[in-house]
N, C-alpha and C. Protein backbone atom coordinates (compact mmCIF):
# COMPACT_ATOMS: atom_id res chain seq x y z
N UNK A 1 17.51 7.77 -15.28
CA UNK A 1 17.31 7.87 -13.84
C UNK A 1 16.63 9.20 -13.56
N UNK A 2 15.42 8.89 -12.53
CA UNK A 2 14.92 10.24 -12.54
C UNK A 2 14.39 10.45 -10.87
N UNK A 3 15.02 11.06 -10.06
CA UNK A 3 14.61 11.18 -8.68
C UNK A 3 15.06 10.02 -8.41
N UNK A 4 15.75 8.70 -8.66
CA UNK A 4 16.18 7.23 -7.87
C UNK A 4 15.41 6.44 -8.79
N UNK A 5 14.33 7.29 -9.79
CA UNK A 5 13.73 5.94 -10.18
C UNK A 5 14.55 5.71 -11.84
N UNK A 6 14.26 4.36 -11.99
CA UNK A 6 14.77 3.51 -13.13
C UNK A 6 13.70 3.66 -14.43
N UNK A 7 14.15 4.66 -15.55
CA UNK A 7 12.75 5.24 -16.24
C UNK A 7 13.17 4.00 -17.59
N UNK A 8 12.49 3.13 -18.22
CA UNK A 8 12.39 2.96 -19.63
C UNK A 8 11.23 2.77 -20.44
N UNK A 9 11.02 3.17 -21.11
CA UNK A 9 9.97 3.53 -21.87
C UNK A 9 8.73 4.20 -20.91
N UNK A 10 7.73 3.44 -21.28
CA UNK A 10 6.49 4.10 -20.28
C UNK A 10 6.71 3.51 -19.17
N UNK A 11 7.28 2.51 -18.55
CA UNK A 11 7.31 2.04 -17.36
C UNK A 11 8.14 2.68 -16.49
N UNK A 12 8.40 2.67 -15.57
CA UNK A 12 8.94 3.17 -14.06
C UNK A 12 9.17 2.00 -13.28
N UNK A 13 10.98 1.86 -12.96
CA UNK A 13 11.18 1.22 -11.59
C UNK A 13 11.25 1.68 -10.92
N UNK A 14 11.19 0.79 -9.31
CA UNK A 14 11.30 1.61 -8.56
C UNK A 14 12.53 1.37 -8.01
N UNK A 15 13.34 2.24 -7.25
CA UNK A 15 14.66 2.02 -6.72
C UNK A 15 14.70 0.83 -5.72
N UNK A 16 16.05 0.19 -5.40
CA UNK A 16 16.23 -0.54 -4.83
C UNK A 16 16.05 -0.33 -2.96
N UNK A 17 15.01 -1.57 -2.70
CA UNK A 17 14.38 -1.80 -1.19
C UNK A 17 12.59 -1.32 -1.12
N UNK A 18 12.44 -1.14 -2.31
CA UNK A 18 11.07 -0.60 -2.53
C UNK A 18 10.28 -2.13 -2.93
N UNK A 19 9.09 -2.73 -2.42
CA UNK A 19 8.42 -3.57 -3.21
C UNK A 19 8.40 -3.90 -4.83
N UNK A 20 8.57 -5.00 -5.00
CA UNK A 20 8.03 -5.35 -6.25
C UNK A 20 6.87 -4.92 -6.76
N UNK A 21 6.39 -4.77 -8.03
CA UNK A 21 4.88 -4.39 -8.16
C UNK A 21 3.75 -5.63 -7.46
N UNK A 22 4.04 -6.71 -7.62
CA UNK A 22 3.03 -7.52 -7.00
C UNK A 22 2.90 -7.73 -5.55
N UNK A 23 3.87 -6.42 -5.23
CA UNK A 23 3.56 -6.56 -3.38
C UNK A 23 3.44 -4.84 -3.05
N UNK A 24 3.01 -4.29 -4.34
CA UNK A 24 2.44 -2.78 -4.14
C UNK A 24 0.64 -3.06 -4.78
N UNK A 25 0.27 -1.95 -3.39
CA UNK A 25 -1.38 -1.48 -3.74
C UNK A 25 -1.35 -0.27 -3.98
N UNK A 26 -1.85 0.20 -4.83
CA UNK A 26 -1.95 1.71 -4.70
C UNK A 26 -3.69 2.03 -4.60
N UNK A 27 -3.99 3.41 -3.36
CA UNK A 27 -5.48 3.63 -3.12
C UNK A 27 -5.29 4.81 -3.79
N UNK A 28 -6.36 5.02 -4.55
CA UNK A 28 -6.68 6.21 -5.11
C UNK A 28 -7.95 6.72 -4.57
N UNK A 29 -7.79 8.18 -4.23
CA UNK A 29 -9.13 8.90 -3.93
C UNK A 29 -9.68 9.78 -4.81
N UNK A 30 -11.35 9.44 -4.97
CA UNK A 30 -11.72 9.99 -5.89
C UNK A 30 -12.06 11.52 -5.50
N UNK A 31 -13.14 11.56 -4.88
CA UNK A 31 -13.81 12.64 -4.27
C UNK A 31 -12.58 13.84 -4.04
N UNK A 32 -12.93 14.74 -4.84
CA UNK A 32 -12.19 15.90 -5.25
C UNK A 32 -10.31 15.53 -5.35
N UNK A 33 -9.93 14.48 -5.41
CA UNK A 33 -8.50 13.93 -6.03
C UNK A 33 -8.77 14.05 -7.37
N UNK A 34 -9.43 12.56 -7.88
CA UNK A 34 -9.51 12.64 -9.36
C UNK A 34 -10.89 13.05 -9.67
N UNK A 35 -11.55 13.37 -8.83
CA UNK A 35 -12.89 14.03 -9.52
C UNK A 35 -13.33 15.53 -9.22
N UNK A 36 -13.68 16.11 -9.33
CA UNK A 36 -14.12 17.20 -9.03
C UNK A 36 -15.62 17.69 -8.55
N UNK A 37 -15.67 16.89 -7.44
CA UNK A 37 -16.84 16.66 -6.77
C UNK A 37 -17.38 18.22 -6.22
N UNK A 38 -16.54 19.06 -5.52
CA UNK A 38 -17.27 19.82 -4.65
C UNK A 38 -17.55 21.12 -6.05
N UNK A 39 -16.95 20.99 -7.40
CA UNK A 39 -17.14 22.20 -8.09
C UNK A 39 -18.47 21.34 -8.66
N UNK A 40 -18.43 19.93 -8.73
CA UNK A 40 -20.06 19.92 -9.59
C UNK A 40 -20.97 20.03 -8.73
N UNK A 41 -21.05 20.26 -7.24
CA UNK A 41 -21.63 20.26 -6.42
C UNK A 41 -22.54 22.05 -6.58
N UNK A 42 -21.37 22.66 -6.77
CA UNK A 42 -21.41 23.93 -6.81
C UNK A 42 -21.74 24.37 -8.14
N UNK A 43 -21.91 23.47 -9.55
CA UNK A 43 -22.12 23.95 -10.74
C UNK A 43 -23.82 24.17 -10.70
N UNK A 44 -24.16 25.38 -11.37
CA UNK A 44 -25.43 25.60 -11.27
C UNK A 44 -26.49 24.83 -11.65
N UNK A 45 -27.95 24.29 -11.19
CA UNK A 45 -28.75 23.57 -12.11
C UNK A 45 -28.80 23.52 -13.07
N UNK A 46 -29.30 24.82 -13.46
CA UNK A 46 -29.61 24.93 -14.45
C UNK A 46 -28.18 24.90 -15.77
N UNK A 47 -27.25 24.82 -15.45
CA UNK A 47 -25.98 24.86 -16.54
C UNK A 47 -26.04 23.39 -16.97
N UNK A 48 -25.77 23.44 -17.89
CA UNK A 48 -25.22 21.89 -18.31
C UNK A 48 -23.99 21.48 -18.36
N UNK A 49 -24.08 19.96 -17.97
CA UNK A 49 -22.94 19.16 -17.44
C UNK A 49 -21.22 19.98 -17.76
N UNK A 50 -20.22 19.69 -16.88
CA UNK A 50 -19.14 19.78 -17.48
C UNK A 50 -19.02 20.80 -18.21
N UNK A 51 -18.99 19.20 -19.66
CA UNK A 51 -18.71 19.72 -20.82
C UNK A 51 -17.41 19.82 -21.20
N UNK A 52 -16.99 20.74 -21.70
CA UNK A 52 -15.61 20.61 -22.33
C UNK A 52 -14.10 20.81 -21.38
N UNK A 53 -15.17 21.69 -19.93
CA UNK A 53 -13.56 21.98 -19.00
C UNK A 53 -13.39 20.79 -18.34
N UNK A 54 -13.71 19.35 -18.18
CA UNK A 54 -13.37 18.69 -18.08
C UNK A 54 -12.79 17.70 -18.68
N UNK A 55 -12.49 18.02 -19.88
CA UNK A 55 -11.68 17.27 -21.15
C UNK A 55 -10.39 16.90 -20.65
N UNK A 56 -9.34 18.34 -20.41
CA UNK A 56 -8.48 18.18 -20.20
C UNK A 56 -7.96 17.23 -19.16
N UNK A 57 -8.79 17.34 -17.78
CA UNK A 57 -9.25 16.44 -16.45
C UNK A 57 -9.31 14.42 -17.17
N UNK A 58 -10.02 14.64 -18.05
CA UNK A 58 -10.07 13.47 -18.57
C UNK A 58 -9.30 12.83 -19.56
N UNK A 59 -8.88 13.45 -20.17
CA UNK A 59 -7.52 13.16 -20.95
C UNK A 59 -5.80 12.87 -20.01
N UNK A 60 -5.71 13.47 -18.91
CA UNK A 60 -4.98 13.18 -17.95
C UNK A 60 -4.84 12.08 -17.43
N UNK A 61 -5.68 12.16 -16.60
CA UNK A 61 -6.40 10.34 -15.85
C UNK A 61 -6.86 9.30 -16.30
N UNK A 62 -6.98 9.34 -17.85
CA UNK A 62 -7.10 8.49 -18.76
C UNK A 62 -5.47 7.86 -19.20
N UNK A 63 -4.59 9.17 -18.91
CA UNK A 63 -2.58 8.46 -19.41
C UNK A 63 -2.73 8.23 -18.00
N UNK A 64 -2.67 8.89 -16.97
CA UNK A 64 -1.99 8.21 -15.79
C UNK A 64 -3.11 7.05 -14.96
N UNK A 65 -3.95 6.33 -15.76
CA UNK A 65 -4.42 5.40 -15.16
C UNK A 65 -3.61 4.09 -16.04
N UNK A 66 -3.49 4.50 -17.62
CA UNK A 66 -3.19 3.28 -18.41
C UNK A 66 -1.39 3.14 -17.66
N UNK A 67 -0.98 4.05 -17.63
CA UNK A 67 0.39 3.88 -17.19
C UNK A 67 0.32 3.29 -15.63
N UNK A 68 -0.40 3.28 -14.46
CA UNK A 68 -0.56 2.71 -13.58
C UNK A 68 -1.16 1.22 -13.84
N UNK A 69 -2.23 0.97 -14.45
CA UNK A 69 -2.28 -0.42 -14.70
C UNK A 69 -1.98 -1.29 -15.93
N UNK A 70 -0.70 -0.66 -16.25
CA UNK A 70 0.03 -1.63 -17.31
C UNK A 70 0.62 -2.75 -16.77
N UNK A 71 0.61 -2.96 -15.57
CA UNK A 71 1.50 -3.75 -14.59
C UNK A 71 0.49 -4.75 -14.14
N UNK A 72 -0.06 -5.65 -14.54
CA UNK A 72 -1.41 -5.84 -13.68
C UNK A 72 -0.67 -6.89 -12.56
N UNK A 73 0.27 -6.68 -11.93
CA UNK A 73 0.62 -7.22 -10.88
C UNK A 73 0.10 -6.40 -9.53
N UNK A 74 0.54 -5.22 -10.03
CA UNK A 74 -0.20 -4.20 -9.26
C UNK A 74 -1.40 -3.84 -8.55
N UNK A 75 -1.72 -3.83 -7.54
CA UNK A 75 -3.12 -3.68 -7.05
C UNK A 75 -3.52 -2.69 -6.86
N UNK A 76 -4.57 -1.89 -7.73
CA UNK A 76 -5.14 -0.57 -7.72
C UNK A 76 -6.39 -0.65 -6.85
N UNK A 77 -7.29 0.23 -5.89
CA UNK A 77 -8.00 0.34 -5.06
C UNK A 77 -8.34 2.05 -5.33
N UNK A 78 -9.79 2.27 -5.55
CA UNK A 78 -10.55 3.52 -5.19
C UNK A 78 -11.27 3.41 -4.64
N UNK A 79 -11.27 4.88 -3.31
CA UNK A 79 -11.67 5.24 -2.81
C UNK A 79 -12.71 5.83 -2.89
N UNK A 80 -14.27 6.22 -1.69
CA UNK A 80 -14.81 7.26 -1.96
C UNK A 80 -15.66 7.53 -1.20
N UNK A 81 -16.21 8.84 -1.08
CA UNK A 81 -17.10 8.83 0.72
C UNK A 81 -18.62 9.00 -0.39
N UNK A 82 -18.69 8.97 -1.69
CA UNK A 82 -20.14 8.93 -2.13
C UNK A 82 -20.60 7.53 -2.29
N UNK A 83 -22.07 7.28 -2.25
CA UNK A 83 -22.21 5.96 -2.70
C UNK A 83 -21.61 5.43 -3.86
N UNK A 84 -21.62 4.49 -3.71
CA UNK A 84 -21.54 3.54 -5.38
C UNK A 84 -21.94 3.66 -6.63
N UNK A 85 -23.08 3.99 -6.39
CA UNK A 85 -24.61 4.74 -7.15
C UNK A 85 -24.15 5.83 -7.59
N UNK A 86 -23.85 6.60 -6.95
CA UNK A 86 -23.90 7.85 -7.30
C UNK A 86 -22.06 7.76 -8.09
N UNK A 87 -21.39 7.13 -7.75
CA UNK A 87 -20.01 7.63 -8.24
C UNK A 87 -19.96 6.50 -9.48
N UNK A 88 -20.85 5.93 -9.96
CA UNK A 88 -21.18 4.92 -11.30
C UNK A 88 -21.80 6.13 -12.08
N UNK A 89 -22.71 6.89 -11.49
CA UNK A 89 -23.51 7.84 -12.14
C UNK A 89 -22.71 9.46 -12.86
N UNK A 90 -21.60 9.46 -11.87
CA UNK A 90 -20.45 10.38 -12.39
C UNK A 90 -19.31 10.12 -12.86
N UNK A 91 -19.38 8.79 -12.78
CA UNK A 91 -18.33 8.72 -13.73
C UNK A 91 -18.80 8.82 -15.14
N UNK A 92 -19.59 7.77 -15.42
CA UNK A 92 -20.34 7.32 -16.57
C UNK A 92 -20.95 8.65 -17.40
N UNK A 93 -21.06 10.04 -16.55
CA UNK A 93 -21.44 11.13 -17.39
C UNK A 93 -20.52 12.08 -17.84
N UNK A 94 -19.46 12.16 -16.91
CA UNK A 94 -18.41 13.42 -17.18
C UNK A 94 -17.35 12.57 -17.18
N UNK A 95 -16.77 11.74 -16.99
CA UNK A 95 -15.48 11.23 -17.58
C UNK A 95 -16.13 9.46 -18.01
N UNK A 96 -16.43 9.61 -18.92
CA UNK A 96 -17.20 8.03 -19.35
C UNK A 96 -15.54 7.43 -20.10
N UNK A 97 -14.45 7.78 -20.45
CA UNK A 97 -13.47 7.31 -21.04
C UNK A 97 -12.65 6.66 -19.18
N UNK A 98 -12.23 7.75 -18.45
CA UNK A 98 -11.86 6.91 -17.18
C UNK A 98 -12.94 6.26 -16.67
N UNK A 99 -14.14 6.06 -17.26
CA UNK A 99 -15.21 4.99 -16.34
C UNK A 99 -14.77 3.53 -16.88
N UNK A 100 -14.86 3.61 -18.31
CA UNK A 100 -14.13 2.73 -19.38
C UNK A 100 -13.17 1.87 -19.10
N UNK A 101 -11.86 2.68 -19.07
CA UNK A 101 -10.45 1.93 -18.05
C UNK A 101 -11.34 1.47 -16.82
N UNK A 102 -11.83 1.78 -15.62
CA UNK A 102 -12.01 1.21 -14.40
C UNK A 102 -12.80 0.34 -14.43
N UNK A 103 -13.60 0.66 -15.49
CA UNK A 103 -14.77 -1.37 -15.86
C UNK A 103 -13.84 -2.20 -16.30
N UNK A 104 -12.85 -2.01 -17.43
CA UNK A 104 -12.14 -2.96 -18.32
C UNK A 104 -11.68 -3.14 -17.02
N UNK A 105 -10.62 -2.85 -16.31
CA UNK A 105 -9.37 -3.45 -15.80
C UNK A 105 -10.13 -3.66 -14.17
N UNK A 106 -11.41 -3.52 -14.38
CA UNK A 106 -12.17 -4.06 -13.23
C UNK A 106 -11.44 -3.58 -11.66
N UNK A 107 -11.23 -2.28 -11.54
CA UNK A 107 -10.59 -1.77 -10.34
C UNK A 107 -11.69 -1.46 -9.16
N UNK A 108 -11.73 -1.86 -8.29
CA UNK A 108 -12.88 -1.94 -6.88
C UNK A 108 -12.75 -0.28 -6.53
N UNK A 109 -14.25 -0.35 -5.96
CA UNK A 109 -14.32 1.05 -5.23
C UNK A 109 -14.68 0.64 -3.89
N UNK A 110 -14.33 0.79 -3.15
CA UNK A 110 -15.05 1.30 -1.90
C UNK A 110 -15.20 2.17 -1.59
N UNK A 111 -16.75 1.84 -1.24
CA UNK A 111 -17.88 3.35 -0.94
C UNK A 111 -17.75 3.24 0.65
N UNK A 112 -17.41 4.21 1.16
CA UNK A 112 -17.30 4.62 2.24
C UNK A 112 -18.91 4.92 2.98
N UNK A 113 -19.77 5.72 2.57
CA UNK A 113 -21.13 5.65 2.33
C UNK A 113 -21.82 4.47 2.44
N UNK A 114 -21.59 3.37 1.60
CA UNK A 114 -22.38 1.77 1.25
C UNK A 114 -21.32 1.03 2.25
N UNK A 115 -20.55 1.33 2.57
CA UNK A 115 -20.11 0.53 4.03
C UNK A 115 -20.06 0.94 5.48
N UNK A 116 -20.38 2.17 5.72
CA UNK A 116 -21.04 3.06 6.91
C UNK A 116 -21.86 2.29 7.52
N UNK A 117 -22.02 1.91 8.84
CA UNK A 117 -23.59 1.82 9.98
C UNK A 117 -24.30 2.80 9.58
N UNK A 118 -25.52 3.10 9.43
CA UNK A 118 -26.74 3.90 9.17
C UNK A 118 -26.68 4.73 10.37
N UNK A 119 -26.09 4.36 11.70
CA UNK A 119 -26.37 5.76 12.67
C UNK A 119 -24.88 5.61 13.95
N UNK A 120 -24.52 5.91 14.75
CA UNK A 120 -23.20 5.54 15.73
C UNK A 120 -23.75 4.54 16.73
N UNK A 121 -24.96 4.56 16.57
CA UNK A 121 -25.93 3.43 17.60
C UNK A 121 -25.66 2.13 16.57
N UNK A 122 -25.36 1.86 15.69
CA UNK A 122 -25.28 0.71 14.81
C UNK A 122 -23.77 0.22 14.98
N UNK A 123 -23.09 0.97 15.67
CA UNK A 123 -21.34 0.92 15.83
C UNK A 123 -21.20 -0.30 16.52
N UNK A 124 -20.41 -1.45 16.55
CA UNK A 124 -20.56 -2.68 17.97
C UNK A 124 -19.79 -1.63 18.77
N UNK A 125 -20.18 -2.48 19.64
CA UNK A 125 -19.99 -1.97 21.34
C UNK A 125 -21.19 -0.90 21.84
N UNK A 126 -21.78 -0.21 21.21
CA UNK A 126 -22.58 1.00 21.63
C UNK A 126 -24.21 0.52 22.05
């Protein structure tokens, strides 16, 4: 027992009056949650990628994604205010092992960006 929850092995219950897993979603946000958007924003041109200080970053979210979708009752959802495009393009370069898990176990993103009106004049009602 750990905080109310029911621990055995890698799995986690959850205490009693809490959903079942097949009536839990969990949203994950990427954009500076699990990614580190505003420091690559800020990493110099000219430097190259990453690299190794994001290992550790990726070795993390690589256990706590497999331990979140061991359950596939569970409904996982990411978040993100970059396009689609562009967050296929970062994953796939600096954490290509969590890009890996999120193709296999086929987890949706919504792009906040790729589902936006193009201007507040595109809003209904306006």
């Amino acid at each position: 027992m750990l905080n109310g929850y029911q621990v055995s092995g890698p799995m986690i219950s959850a205490p009693r009056g809490f959903p079942p897993p097949r009536q839990t979603v969990v949203i994950l946000d990427f954009d500076d949650t699990l990614f580190p958007s505003t420091a690559l924003a800020a990493w110099p041109p000219a430097a190259p990628a990453f690299g190794r200080e994001i290992l550790p970053l990726q070795k993390a979210l690589v256990r706590f994604l497999r331990l979140l979708l061991a359950d596939s009752r569970r409904k996982v959802l990411l978040v993100s205010n970059g396009s689609a495009l562009w967050f296929r393009a970062a994953m796939s370069l600096h954490l290509p092992k969590v890009w890996a898990i999120m193709r296999d176990y086929h987890v949706p993103l919504l792009s906040a960006r790729d589902s936006a009106p193009a201007s507040v004049a595109d809003l209904p009602g306006c």
